[in-house]
Protein backbone atom coordinates (compact mmCIF):
# COMPACT_ATOMS: atom_id res chain seq x y z
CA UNK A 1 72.67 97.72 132.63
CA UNK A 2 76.27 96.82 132.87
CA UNK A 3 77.40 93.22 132.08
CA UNK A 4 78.29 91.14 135.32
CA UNK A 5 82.02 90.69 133.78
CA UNK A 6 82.44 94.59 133.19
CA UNK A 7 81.11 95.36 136.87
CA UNK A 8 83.50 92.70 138.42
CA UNK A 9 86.14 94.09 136.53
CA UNK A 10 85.94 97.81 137.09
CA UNK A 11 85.43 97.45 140.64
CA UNK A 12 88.28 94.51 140.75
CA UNK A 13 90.46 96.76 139.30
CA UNK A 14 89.75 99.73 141.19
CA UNK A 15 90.74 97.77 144.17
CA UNK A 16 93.97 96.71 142.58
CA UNK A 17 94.64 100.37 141.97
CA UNK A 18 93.93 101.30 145.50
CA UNK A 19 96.04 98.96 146.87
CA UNK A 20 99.56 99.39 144.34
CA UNK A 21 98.86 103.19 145.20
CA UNK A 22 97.98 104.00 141.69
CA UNK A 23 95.61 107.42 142.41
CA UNK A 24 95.08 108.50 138.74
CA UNK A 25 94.02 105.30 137.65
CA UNK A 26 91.97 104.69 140.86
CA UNK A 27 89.86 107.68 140.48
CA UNK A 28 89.46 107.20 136.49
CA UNK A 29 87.23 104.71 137.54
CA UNK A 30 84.55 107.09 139.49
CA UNK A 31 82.29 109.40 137.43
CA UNK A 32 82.42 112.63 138.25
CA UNK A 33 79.26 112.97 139.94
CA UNK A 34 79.59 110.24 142.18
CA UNK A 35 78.25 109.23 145.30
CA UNK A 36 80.01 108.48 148.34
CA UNK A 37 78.78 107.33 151.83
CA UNK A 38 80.84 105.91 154.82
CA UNK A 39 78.46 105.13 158.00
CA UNK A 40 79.03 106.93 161.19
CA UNK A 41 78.75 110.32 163.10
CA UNK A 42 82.67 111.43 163.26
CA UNK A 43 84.29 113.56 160.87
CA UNK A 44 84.58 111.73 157.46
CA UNK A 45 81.11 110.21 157.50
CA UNK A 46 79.38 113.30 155.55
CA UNK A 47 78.35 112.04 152.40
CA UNK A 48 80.17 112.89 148.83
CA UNK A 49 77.78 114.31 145.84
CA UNK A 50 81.17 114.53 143.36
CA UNK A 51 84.67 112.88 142.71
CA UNK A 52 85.80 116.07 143.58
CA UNK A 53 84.13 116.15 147.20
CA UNK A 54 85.19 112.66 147.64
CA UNK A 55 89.23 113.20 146.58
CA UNK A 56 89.18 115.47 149.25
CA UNK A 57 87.73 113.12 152.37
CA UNK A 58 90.42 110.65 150.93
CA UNK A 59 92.87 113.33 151.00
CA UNK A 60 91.93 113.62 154.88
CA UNK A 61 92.23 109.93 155.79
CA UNK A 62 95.38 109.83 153.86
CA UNK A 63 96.56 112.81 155.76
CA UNK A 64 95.98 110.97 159.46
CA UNK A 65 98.21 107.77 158.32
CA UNK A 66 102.01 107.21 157.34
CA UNK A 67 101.34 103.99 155.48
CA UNK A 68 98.31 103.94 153.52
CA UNK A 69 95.39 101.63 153.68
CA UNK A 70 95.83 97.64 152.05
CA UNK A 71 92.62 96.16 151.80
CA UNK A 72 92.64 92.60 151.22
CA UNK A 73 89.12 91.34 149.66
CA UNK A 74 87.55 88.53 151.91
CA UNK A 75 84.31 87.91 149.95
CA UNK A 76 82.96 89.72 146.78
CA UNK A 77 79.61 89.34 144.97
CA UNK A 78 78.06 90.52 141.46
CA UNK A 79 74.60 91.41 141.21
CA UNK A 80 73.91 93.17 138.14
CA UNK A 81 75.17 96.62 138.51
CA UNK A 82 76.19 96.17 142.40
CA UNK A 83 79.07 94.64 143.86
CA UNK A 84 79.40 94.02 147.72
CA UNK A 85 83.08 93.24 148.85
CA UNK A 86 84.05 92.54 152.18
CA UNK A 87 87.65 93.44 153.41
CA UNK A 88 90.33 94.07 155.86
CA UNK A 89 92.54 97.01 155.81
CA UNK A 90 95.62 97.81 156.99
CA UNK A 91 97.63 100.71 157.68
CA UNK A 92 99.67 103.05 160.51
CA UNK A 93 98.30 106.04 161.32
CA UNK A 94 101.32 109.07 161.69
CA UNK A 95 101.04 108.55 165.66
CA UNK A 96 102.27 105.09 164.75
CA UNK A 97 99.58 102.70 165.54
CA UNK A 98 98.12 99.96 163.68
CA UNK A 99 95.31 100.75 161.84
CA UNK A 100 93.25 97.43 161.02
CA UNK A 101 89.43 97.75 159.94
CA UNK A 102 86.85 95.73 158.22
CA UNK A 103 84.64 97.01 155.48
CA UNK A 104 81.59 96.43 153.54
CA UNK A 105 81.96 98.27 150.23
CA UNK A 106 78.73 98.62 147.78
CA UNK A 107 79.99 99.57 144.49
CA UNK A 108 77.29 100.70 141.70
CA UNK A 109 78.83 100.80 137.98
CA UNK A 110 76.92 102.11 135.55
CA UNK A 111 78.09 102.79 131.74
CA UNK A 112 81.53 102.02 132.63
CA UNK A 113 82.00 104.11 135.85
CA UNK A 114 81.59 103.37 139.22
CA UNK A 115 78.37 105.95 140.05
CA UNK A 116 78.46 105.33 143.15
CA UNK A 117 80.04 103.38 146.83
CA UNK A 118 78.53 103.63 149.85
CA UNK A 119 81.07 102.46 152.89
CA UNK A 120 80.23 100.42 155.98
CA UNK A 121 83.31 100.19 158.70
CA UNK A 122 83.81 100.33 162.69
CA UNK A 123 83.14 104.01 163.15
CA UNK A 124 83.95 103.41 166.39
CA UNK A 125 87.35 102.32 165.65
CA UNK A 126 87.77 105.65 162.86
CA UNK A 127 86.57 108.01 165.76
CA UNK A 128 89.24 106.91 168.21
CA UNK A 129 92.34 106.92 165.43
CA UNK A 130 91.45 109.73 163.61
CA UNK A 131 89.07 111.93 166.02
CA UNK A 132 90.85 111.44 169.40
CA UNK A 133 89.55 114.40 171.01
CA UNK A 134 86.06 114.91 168.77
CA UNK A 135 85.46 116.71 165.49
């Protein structure tokens, strides 16, 4: 079981890369057969068995804005191997609008990789940015 201080910090500092844009070292932090969930029924919600399957779905949100996401970390707890964070994020989507969402982010880290984050958001709010007319 990872140590409290090595679970803050690889999750911390995945965050940090997110935010200052920093891909390579953002995605060093996943293991390569990671899981990824975001809730929802529109078209980014199917789940992620690999880094590989999830750089793409981030490659498709990234592809719908002109200034990426900033999330901005309003609570964030350690419980052994888990981490929930709650944030805000920011961005502009390439039609120009505001972007703003809220997020609850469960991060599992185990032997120095996150294994796995499963994604809670306003779907609602993702449908009618990114999936104006459907999937």
């Amino acid at each position: 079981m990872a140590e409290p201080q090595d679970t803050e910090g690889m999750v911390r500092g995945a965050l940090e890369a997110f935010n200052s844009g920093d891909t390579e070292a953002f995605l060093g932090r996943f293991s390569d057969d990671m899981r990824f969930r975001m809730n929802g029924t529109h078209g980014f919600s199917n789940p992620c068995a690999s880094k590989a399957e999830f750089v793409d779905l981030v490659g498709r949100v990234v592809a719908g804005l002109s200034e990426m996401i900033q999330l901005e970390v309003e609570s964030f707890h350690v419980a052994g191997e888990w981490v929930i964070c709650e944030a805000a994020g920011r961005a502009k989507t390439t039609a120009g609008e505001p972007y703003l969402n809220s997020y609850c982010m469960l991060w599992h880290v185990r032997d120095g990789k996150i294994v796995e984050l499963k994604e809670y958001n306003d779907s609602a709010l993702i449908e009618r940015m990114f999936f104006p007319e459907g999937r």
